[in-house]
C-alpha atoms as a PDB file:
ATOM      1  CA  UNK A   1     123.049 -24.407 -91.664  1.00  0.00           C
ATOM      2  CA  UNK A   2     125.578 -21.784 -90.132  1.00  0.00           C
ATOM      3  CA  UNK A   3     126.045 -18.420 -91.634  1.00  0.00           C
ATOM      4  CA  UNK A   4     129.397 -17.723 -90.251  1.00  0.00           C
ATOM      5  CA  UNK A   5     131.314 -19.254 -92.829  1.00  0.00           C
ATOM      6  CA  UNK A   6     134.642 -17.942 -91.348  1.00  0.00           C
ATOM      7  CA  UNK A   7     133.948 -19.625 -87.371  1.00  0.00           C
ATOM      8  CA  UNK A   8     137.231 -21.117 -88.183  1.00  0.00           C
ATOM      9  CA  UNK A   9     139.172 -18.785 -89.990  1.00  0.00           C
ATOM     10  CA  UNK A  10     141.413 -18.691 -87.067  1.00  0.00           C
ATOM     11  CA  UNK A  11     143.196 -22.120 -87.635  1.00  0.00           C
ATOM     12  CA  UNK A  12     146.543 -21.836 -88.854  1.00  0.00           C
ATOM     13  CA  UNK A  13     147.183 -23.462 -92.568  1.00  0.00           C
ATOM     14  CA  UNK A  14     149.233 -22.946 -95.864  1.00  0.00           C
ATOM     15  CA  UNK A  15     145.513 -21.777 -97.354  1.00  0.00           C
ATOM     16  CA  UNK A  16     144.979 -19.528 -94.615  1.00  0.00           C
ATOM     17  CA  UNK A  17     147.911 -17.806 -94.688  1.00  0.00           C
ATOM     18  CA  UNK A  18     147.755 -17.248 -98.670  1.00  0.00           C
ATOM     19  CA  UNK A  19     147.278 -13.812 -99.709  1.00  0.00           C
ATOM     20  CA  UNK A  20     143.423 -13.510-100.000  1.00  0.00           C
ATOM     21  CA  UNK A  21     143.877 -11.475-103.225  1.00  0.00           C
ATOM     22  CA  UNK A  22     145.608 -14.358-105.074  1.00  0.00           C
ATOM     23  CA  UNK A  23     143.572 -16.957-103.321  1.00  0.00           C
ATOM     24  CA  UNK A  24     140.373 -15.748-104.315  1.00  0.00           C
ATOM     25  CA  UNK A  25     141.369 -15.149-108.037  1.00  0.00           C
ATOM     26  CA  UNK A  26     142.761 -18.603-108.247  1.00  0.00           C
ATOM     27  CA  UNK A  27     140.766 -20.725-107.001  1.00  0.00           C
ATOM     28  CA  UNK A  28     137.849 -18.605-108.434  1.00  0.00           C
ATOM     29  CA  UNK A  29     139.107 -19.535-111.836  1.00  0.00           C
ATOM     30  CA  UNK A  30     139.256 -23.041-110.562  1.00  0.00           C
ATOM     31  CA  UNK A  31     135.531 -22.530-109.361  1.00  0.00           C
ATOM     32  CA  UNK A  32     134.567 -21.266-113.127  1.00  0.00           C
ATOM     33  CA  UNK A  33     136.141 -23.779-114.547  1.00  0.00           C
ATOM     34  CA  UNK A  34     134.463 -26.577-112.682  1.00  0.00           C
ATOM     35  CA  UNK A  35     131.152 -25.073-113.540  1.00  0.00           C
ATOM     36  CA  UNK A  36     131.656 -25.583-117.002  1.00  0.00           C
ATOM     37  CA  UNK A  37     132.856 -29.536-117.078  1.00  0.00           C
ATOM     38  CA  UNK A  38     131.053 -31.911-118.711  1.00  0.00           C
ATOM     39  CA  UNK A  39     132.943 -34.456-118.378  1.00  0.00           C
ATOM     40  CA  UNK A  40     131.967 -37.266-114.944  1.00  0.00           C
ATOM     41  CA  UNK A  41     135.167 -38.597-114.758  1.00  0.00           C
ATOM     42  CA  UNK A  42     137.086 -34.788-114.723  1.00  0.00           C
ATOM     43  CA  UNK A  43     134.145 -33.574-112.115  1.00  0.00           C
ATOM     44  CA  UNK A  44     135.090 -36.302-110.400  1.00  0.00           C
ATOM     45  CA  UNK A  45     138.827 -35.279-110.191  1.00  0.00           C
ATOM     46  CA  UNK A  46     138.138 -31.966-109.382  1.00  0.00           C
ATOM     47  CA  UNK A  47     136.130 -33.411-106.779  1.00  0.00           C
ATOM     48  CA  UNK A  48     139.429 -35.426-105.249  1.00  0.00           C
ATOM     49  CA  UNK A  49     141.216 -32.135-105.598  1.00  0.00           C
ATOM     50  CA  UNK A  50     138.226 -29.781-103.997  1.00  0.00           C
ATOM     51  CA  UNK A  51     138.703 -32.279-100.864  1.00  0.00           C
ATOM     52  CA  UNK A  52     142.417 -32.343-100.524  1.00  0.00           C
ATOM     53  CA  UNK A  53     142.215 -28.097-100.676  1.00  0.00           C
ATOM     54  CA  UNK A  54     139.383 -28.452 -98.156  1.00  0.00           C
ATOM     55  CA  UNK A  55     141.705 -30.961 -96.045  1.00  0.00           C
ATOM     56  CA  UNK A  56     144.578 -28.218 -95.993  1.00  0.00           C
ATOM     57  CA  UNK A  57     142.674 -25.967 -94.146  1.00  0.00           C
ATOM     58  CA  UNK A  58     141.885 -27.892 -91.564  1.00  0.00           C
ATOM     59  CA  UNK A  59     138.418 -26.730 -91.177  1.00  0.00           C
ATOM     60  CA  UNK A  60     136.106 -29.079 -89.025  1.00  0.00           C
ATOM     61  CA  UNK A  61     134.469 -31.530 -91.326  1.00  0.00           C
ATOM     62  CA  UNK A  62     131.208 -31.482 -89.388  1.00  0.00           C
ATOM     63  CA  UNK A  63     131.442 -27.777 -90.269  1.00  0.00           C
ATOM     64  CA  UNK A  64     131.639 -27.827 -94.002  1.00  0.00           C
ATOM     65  CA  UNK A  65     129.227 -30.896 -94.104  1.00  0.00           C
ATOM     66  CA  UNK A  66     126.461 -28.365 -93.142  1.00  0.00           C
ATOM     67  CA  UNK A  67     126.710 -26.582 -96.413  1.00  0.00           C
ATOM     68  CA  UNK A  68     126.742 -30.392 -98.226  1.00  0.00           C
ATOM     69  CA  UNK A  69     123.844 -30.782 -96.521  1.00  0.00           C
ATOM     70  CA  UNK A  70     122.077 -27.690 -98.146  1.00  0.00           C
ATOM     71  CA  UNK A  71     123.258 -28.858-101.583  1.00  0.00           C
ATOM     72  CA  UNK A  72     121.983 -32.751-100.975  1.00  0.00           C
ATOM     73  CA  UNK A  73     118.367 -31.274-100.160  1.00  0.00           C
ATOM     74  CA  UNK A  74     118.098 -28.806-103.302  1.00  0.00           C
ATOM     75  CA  UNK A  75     119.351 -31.393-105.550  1.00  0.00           C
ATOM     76  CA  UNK A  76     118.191 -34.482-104.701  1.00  0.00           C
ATOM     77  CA  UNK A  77     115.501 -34.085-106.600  1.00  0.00           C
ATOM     78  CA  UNK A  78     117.988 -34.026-109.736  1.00  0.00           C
ATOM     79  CA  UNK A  79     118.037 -37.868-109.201  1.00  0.00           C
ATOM     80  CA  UNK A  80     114.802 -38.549-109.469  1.00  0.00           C
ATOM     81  CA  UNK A  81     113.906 -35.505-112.091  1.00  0.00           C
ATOM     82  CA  UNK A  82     116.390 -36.026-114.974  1.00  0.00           C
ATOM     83  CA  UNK A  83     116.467 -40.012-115.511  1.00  0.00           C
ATOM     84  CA  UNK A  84     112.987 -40.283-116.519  1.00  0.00           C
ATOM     85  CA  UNK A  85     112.653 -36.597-118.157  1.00  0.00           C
ATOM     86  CA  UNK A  86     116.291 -36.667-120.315  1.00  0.00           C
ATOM     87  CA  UNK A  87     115.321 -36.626-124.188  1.00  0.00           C
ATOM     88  CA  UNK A  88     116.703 -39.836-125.877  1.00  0.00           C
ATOM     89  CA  UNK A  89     116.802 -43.465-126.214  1.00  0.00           C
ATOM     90  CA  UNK A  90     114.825 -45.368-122.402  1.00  0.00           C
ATOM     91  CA  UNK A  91     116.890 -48.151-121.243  1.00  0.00           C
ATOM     92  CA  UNK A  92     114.125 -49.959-119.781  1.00  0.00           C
ATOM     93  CA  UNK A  93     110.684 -48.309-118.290  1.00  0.00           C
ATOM     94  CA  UNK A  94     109.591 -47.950-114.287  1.00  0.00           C
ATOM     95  CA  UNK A  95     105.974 -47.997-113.523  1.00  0.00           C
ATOM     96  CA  UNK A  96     105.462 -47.040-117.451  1.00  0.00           C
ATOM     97  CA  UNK A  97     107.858 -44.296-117.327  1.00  0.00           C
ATOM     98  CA  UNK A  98     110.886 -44.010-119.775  1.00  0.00           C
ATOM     99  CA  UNK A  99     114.411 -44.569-117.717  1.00  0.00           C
ATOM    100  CA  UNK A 100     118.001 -42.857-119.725  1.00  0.00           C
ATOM    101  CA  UNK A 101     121.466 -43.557-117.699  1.00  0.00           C
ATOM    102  CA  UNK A 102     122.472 -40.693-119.653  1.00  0.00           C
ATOM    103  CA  UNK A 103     119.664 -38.513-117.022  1.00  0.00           C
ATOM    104  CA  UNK A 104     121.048 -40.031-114.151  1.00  0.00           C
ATOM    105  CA  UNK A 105     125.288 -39.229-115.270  1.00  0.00           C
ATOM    106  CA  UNK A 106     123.607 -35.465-115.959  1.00  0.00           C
ATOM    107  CA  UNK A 107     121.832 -35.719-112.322  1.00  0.00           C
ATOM    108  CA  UNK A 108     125.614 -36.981-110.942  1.00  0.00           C
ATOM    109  CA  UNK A 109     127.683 -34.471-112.760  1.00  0.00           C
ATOM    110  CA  UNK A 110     125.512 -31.687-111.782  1.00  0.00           C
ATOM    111  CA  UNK A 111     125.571 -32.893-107.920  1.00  0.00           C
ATOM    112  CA  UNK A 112     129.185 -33.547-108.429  1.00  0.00           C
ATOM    113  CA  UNK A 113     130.135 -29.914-109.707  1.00  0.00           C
ATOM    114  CA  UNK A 114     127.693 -28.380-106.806  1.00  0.00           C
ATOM    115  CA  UNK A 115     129.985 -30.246-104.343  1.00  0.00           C
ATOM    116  CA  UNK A 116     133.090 -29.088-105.656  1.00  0.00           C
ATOM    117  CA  UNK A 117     131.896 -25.875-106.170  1.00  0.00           C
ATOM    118  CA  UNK A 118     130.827 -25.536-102.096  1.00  0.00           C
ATOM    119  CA  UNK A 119     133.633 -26.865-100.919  1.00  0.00           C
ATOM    120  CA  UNK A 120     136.348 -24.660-103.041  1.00  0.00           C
ATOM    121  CA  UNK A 121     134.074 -21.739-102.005  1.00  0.00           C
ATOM    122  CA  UNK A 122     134.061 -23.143 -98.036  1.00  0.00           C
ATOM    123  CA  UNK A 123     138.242 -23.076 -98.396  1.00  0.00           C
ATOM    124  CA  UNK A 124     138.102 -19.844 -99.940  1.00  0.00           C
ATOM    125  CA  UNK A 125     135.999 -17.893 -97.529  1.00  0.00           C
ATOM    126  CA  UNK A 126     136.069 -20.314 -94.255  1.00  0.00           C
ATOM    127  CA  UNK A 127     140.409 -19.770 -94.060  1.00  0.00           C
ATOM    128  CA  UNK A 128     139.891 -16.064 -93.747  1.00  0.00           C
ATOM    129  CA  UNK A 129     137.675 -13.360 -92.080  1.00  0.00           C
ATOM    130  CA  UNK A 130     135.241 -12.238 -94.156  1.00  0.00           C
ATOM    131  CA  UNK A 131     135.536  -8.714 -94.243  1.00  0.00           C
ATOM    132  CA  UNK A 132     139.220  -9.545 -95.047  1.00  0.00           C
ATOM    133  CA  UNK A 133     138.286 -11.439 -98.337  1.00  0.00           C
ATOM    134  CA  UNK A 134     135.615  -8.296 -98.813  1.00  0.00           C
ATOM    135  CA  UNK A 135     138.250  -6.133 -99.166  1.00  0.00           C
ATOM    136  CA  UNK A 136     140.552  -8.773-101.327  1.00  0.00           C
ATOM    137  CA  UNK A 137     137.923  -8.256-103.834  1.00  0.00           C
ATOM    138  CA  UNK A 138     137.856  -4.675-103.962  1.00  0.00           C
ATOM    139  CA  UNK A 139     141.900  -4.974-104.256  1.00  0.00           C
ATOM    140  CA  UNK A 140     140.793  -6.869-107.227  1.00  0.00           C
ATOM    141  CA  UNK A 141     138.955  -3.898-109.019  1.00  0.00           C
ATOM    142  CA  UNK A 142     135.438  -5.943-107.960  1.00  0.00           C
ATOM    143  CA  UNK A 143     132.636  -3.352-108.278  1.00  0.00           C
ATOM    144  CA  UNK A 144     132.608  -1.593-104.813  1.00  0.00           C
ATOM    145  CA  UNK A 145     129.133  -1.399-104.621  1.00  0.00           C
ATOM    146  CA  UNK A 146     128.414  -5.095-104.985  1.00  0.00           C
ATOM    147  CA  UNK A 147     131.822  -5.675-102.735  1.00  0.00           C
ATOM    148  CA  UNK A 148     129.485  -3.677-100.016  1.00  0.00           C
ATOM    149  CA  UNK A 149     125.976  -5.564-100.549  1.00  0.00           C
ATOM    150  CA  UNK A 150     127.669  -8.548-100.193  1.00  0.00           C
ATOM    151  CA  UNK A 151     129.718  -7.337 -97.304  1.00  0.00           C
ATOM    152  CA  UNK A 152     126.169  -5.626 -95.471  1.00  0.00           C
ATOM    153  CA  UNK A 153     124.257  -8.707 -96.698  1.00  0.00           C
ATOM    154  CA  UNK A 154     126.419 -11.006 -94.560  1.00  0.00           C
ATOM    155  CA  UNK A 155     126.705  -8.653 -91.695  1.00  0.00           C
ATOM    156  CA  UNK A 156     122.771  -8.297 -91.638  1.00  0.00           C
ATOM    157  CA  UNK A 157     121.858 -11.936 -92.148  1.00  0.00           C
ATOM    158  CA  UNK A 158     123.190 -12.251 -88.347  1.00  0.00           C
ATOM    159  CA  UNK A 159     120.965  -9.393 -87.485  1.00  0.00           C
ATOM    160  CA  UNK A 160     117.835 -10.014 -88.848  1.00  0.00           C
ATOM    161  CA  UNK A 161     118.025 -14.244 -87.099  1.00  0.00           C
ATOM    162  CA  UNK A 162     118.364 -12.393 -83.550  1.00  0.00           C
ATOM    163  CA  UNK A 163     115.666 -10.416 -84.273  1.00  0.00           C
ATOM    164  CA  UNK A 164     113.164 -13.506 -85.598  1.00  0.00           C
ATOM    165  CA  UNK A 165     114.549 -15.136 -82.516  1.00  0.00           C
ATOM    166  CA  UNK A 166     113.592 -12.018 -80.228  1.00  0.00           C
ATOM    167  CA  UNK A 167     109.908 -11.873 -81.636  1.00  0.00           C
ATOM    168  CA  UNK A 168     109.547 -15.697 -81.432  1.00  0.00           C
ATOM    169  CA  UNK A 169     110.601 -15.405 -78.172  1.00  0.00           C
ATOM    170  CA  UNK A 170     108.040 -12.553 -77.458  1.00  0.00           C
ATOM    171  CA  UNK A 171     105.477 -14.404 -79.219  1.00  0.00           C
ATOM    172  CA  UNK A 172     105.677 -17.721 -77.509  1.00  0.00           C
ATOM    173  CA  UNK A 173     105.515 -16.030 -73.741  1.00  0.00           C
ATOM    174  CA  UNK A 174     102.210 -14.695 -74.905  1.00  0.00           C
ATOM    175  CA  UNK A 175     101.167 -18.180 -75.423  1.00  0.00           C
ATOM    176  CA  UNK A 176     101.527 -18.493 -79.321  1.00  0.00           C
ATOM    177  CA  UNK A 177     101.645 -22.277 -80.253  1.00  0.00           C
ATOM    178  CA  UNK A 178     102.253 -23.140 -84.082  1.00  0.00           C
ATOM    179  CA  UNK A 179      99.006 -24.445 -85.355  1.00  0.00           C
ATOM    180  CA  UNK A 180      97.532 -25.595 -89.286  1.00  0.00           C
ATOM    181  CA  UNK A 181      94.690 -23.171 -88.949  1.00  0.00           C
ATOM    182  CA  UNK A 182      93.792 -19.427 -89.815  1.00  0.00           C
ATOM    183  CA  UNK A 183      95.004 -17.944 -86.662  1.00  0.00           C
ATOM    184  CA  UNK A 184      98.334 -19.068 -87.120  1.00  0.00           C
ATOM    185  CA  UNK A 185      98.418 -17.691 -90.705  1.00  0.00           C
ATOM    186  CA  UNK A 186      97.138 -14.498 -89.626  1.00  0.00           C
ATOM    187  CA  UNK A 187      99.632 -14.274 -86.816  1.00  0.00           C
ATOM    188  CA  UNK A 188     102.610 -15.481 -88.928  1.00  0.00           C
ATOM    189  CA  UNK A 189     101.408 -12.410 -91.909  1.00  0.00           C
ATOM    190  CA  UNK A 190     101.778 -10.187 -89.231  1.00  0.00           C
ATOM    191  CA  UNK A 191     104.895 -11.438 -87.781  1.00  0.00           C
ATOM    192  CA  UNK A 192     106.549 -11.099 -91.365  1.00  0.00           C
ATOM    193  CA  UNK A 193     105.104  -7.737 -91.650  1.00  0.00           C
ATOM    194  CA  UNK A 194     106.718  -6.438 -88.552  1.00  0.00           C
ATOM    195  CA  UNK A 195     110.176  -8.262 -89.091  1.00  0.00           C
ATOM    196  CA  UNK A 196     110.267  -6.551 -92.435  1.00  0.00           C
ATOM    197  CA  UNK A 197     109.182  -3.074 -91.159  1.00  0.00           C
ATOM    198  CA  UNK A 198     111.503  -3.401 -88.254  1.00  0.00           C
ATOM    199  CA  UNK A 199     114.172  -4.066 -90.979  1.00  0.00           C
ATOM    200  CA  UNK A 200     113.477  -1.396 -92.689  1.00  0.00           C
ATOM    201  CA  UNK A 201     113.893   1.068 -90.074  1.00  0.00           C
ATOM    202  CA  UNK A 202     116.936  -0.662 -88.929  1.00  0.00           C
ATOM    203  CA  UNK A 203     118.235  -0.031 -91.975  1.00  0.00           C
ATOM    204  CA  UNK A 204     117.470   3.741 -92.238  1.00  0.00           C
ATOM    205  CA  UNK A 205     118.962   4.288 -89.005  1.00  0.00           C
ATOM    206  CA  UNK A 206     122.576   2.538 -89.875  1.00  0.00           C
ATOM    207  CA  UNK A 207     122.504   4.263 -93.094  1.00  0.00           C
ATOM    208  CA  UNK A 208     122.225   7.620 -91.603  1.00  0.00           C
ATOM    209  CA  UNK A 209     124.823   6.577 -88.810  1.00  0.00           C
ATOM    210  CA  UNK A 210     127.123   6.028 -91.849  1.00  0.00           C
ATOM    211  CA  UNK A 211     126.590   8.876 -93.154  1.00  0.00           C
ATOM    212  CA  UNK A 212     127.150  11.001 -90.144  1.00  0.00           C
ATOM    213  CA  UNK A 213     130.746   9.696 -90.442  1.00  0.00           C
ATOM    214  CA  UNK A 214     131.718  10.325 -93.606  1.00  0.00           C
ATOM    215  CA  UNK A 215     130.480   7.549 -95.891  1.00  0.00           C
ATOM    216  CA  UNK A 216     130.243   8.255 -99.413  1.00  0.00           C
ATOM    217  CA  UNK A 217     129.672   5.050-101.022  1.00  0.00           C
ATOM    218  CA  UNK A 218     133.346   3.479-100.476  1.00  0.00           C
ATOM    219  CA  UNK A 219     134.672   1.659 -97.514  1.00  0.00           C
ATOM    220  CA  UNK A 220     138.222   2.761 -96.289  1.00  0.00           C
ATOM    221  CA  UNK A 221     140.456  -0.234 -94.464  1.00  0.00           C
ATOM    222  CA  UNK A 222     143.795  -0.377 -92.930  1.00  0.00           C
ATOM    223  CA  UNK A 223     144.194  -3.642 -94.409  1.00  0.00           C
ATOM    224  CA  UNK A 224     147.235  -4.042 -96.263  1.00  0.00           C
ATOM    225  CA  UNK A 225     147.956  -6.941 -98.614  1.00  0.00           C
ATOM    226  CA  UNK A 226     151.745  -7.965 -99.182  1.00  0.00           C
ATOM    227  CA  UNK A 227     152.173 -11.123-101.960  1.00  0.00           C
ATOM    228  CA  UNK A 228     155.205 -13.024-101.106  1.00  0.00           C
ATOM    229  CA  UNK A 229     157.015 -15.629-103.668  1.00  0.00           C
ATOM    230  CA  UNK A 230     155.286 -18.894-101.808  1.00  0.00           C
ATOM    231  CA  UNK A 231     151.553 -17.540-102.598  1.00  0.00           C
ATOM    232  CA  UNK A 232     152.375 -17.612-106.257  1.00  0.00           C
ATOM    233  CA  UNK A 233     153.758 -20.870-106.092  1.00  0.00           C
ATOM    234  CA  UNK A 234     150.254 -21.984-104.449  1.00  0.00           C
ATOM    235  CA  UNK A 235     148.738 -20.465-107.457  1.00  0.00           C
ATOM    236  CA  UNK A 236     150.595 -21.823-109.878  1.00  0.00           C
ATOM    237  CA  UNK A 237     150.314 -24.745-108.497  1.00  0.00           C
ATOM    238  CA  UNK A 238     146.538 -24.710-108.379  1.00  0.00           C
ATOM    239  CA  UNK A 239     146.183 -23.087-111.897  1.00  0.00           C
ATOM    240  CA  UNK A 240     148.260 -26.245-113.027  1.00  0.00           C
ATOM    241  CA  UNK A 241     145.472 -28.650-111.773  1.00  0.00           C
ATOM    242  CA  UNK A 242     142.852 -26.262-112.910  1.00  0.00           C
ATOM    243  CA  UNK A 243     144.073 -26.000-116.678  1.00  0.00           C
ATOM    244  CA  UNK A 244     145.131 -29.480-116.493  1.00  0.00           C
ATOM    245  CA  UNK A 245     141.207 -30.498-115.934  1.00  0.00           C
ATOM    246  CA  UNK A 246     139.781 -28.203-118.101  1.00  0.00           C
ATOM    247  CA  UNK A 247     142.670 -29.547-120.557  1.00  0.00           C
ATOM    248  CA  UNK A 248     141.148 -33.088-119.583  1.00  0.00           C
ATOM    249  CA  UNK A 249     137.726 -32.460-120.664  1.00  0.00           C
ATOM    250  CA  UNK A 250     138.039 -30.364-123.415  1.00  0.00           C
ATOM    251  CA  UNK A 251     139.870 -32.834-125.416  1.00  0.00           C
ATOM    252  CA  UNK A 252     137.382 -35.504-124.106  1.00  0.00           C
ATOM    253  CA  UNK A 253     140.232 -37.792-122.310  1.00  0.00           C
ATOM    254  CA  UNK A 254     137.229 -39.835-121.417  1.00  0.00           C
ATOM    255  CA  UNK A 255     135.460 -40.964-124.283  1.00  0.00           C
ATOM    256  CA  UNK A 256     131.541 -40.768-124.454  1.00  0.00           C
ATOM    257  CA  UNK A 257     130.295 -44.650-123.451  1.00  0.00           C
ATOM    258  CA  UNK A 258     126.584 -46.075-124.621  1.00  0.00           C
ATOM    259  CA  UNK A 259     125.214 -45.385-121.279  1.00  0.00           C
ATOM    260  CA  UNK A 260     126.597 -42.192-120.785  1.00  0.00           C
ATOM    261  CA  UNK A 261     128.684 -42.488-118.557  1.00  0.00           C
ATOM    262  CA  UNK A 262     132.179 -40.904-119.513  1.00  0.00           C
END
């Protein structure tokens, strides 16, 4: 999986060049609302128009398939979980245990949502630089200090993999070899020690390099934001689809089936 959501945030597109203030917020609300469908056939839709955003930005596909990939693994075992666990009325049994379609639609609709949910986010943050949708948020009266964990977090994440890579590195030219034994465990105990030690300190020193220049506790940027006329037509136009889905399940378009399936 790569961390650098915003590799591409170069590429030139109608998303990319929407104010990040008004792009978060709307398709945030988009994002909320697609967490609280319940409805297959709207998470579906929302689905179709998750893709179609995700198409507009022209990010790689190979590159947002690596966060699909994260959310196949951690849910997959939603399939096999929820069918045979749901409360209610079995279809029919497998190997003695009870089988309900209406599991398996919960199992879909959750996997669907997740989906969605990753790929709005991938438009959202992969069309601009990140620090540039950090400071988006704090334009939107987000809480500075979670605006800055979130903004260190991400900046950190790169250098705390260089520095497992550096001590696996280190620890494989002194002729460490992965084995299922008590050696290894003791060696990878200490390894995690160290890392986190290490971390520590690095920490310590940045924050007292940040202080030294004048931090304290809010980040100044020469990043001005300037809304033009066609970035609230983009969120009109999305806030249309998104009230037109919630609109959609709410007054159950889809009407409840035996199986469960609408």
């Amino acid at each position: 999986m790569s961390f650098d959501i915003d590799r591409f945030s170069h590429i030139e597109s109608s998303v990319q060049r929407w104010d990040p203030r008004i792009k978060i917020l709307s398709l945030g609300i988009f994002i909320f609302v697609v967490a609280l469908l319940k409805t297959l056939p709207v998470a579906v839709a929302s689905l179709f128009i998750a893709i179609i955003i995700i198409k507009i930005t022209n990010i790689p596909f190979h590159f947002v398939a690596n966060s699909i990939k994260v959310i196949i693994v951690f849910l997959a075992p939603f399939f096999f979980m929820l069918p045979f666990s749901y409360p209610g009325e079995a279809a029919f049994h497998i190997i003695g245990l009870p089988f309900a379609w209406e599991g398996l639609r919960l199992a879909i609709l959750i996997f669907t949502k997740a989906v969605t949910i990753v790929l709005t986010t991938n438009a959202i943050f992969g069309s601009s630089r990140f620090d540039i949708s950090m400071i988006a948020l704090q334009s939107l009266k987000c809480p500075k200090l979670l605006v800055q964990m979130i903004l260190f977090t991400y900046r950190y994440i790169f250098v705390f993999m260089d520095e497992v890579r550096r001590m696996e590195k280190a620890m494989r030219s002194k002729g460490f070899v992965m084995k299922a034994n008590m050696n290894t465990l003791h060696t990878m105990g200490n390894f995690v020690g160290a890392l986190l030690i290490r971390s520590f300190e690095r920490t310590s020193r940045v924050y007292s390099a940040m202080l030294s220049k004048g931090y304290v506790g809010e980040l100044h940027s020469m990043v001005r934001f300037e809304a033009h006329g066609k970035d609230f037509v983009k969120a009109v136009l999305v806030l249309m689809l998104t009230f037109a889905v919630l609109a959609a399940d709410l007054i159950r378009v889809f009407t409840p089936a035996i199986k469960g399936w609408y």
